[in-house]
Protein backbone atom coordinates (compact mmCIF):
# COMPACT_ATOMS: atom_id res chain seq x y z
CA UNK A 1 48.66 189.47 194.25
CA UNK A 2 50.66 192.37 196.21
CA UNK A 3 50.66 192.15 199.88
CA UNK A 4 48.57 194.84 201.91
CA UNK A 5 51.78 196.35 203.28
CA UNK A 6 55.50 196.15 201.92
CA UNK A 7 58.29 196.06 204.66
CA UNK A 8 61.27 198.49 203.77
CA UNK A 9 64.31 197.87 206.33
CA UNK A 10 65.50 201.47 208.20
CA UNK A 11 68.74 202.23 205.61
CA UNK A 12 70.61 202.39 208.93
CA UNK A 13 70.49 198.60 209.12
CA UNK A 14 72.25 197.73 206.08
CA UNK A 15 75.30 200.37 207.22
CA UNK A 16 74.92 198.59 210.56
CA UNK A 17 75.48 195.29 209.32
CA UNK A 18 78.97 195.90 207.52
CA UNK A 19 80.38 197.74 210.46
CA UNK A 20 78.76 195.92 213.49
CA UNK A 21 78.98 197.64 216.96
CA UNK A 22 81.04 200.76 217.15
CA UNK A 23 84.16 199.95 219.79
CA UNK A 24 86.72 201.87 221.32
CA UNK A 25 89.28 201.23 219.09
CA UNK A 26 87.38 202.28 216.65
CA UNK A 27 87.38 205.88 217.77
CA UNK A 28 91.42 206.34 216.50
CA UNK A 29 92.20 208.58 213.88
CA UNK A 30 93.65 207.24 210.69
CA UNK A 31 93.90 209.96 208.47
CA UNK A 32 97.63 210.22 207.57
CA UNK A 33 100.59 209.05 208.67
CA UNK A 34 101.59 211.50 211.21
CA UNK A 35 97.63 211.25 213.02
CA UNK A 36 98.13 207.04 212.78
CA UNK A 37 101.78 207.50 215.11
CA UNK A 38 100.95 209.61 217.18
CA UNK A 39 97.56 207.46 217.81
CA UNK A 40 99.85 204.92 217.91
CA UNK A 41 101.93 206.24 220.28
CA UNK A 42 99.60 206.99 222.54
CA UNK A 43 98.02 203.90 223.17
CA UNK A 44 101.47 202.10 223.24
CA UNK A 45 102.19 204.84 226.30
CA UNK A 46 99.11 204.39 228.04
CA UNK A 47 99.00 200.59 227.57
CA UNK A 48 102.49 201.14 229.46
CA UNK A 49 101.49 203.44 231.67
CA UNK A 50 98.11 201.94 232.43
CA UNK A 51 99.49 198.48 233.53
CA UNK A 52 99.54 196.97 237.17
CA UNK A 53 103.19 196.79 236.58
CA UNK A 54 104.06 200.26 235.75
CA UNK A 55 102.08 200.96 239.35
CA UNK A 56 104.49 198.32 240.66
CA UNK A 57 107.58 200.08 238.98
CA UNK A 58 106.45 203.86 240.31
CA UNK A 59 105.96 202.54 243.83
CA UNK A 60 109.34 201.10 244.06
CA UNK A 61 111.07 204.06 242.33
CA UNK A 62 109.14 206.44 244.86
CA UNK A 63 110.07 204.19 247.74
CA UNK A 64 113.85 204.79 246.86
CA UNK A 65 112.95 208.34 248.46
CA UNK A 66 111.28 207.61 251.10
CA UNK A 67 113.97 207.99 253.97
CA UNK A 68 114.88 211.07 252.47
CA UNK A 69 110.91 212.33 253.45
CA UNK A 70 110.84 210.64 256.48
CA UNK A 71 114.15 212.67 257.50
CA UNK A 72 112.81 215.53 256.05
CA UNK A 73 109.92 216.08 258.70
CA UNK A 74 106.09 215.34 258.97
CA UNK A 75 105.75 218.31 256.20
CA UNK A 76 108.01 217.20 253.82
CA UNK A 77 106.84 213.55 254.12
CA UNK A 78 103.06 214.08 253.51
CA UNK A 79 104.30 216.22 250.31
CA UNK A 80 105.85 212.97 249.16
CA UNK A 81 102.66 210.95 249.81
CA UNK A 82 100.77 213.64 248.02
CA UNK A 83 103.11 214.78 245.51
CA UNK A 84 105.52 211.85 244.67
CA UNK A 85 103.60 208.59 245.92
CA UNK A 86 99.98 209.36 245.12
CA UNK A 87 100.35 210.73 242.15
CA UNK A 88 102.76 208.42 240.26
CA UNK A 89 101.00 205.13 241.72
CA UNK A 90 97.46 205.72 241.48
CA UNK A 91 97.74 207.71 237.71
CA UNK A 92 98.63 203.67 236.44
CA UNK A 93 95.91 202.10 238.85
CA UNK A 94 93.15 204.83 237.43
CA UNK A 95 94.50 204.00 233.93
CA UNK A 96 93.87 200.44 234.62
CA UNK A 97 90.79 201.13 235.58
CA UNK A 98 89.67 203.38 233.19
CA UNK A 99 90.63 200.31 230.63
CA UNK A 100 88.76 197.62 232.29
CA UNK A 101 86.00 200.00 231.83
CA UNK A 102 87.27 200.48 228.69
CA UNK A 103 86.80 196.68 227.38
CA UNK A 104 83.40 196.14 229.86
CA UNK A 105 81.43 199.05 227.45
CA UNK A 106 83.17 197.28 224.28
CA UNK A 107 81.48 194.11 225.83
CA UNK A 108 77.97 195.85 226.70
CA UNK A 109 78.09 197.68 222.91
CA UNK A 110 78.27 194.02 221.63
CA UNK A 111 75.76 192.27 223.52
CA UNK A 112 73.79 195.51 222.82
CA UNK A 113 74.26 194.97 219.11
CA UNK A 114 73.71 191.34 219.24
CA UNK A 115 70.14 191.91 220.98
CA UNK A 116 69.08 194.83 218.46
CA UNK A 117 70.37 191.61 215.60
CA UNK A 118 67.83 189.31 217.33
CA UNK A 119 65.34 192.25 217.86
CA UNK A 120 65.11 192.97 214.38
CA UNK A 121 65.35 189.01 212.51
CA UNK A 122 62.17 188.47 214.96
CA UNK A 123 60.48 191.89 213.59
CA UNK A 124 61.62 190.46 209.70
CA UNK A 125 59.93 187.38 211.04
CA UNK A 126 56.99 188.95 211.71
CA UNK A 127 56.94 190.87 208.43
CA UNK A 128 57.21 187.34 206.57
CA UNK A 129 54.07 186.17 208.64
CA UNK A 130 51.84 188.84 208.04
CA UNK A 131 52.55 188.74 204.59
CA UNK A 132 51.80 185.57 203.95
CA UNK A 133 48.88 186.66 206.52
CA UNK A 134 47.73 189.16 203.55
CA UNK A 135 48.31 186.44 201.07
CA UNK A 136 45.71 184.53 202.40
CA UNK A 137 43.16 186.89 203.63
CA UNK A 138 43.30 187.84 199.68
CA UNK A 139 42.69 184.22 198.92
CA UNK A 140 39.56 184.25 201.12
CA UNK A 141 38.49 187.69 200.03
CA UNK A 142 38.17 186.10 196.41
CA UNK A 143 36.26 182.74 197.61
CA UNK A 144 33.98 185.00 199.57
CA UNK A 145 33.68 187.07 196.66
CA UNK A 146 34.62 190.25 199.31
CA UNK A 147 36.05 193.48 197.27
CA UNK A 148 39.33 194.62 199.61
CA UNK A 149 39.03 198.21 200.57
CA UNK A 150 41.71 200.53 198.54
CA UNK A 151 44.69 201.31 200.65
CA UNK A 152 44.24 203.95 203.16
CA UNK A 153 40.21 203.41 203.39
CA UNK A 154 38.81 201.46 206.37
C-alpha cells in the first residue's frame, strides 16, 4: 500500500548537511599556493593590526610626537590629531570592531542554521505522521469498502 503523497527532501539539504553554515573563514581562497599566503598573510596582518594592542602601540608611537605638534602651532597640531593620531589609532579600533562583528554574524549564521535543522526534522516529522496518516485512512477505506479517488481527482 503506497502512501497518498511521497516526501522528496529539497537536494539543497543534503549539500547543506555536509557543509553546515557558511562562516567567514570560509570565504578565503585556497586555490594555489601563492592565493593560500597571501590569504594568509592577510589575516595574520589584520589580526595584528586589528588588535586592542596594536591601538595601544600606535597611540604611544604617535604620542612620541606630540610636543613636536604642540610646538608647531594650533595648525600643525590638529593635522596631527587628524592625520597622525586619528588615523593610526582608530584604523585598529574599527578593525576590532569590524571583527567582533565579524564572529557575532558567524554566531547568528549558526543559530540560523541550527533553527532551519530543527525547522526541517519537525517538517520530516510531520511527513512520517501523515504517512502513517495515509496508511490508515487506506486501512479504513478497505473496511468501509470506499474506492480512493486516483491521484489528482477530488
Amino acid at each position: 500500500m503506497s502512501s497518498l503523497y511521497e516526501y522528496v527532501p529539497h537536494p539543497h539539504i543534503a549539500h547543506r548537511n555536509a557543509h553546515g553554515p557558511i562562516k567567514v573563514a570560509d570565504q578565503h581562497p585556497r586555490g594555489n599556493v601563492f592565493a593560500r599566503f597571501n590569504t594568509w598573510l592577510a589575516i595574520w596582518v589584520t589580526k595584528v593590526v586589528g588588535s586592542m594592542w596594536c591601538a595601544y602601540a600606535f597611540a604611544a608611537l604617535d604620542l612620541i610626537s606630540l610636543p613636536d605638534a604642540i610646538r608647531g602651532g594650533t595648525s600643525t597640531l590638529i593635522a596631527w590629531i587628524a592625520q597622525t593620531f586619528l588615523q593610526l589609532v582608530l584604523l585598529s579600533i574599527i578593525m576590532v570592531g569590524q571583527n567582533v562583528q565579524a564572529e557575532a554574524a558567524d554566531k547568528r549564521s549558526e543559530a540560523t542554521f541550527k533553527d532551519t535543522e530543527a525547522l526541517l526534522y519537525g517538517q520530516e516529522k510531520v511527513g512520517e505522521h501523515l504517512k502513517a496518516q495515509d496508511e490508515m485512512l487506506r486501512k479504513i477505506a478497505v473496511v468501509l469498502k470506499i474506492e480512493p479517488e486516483p491521484d489528482g481527482e477530488a
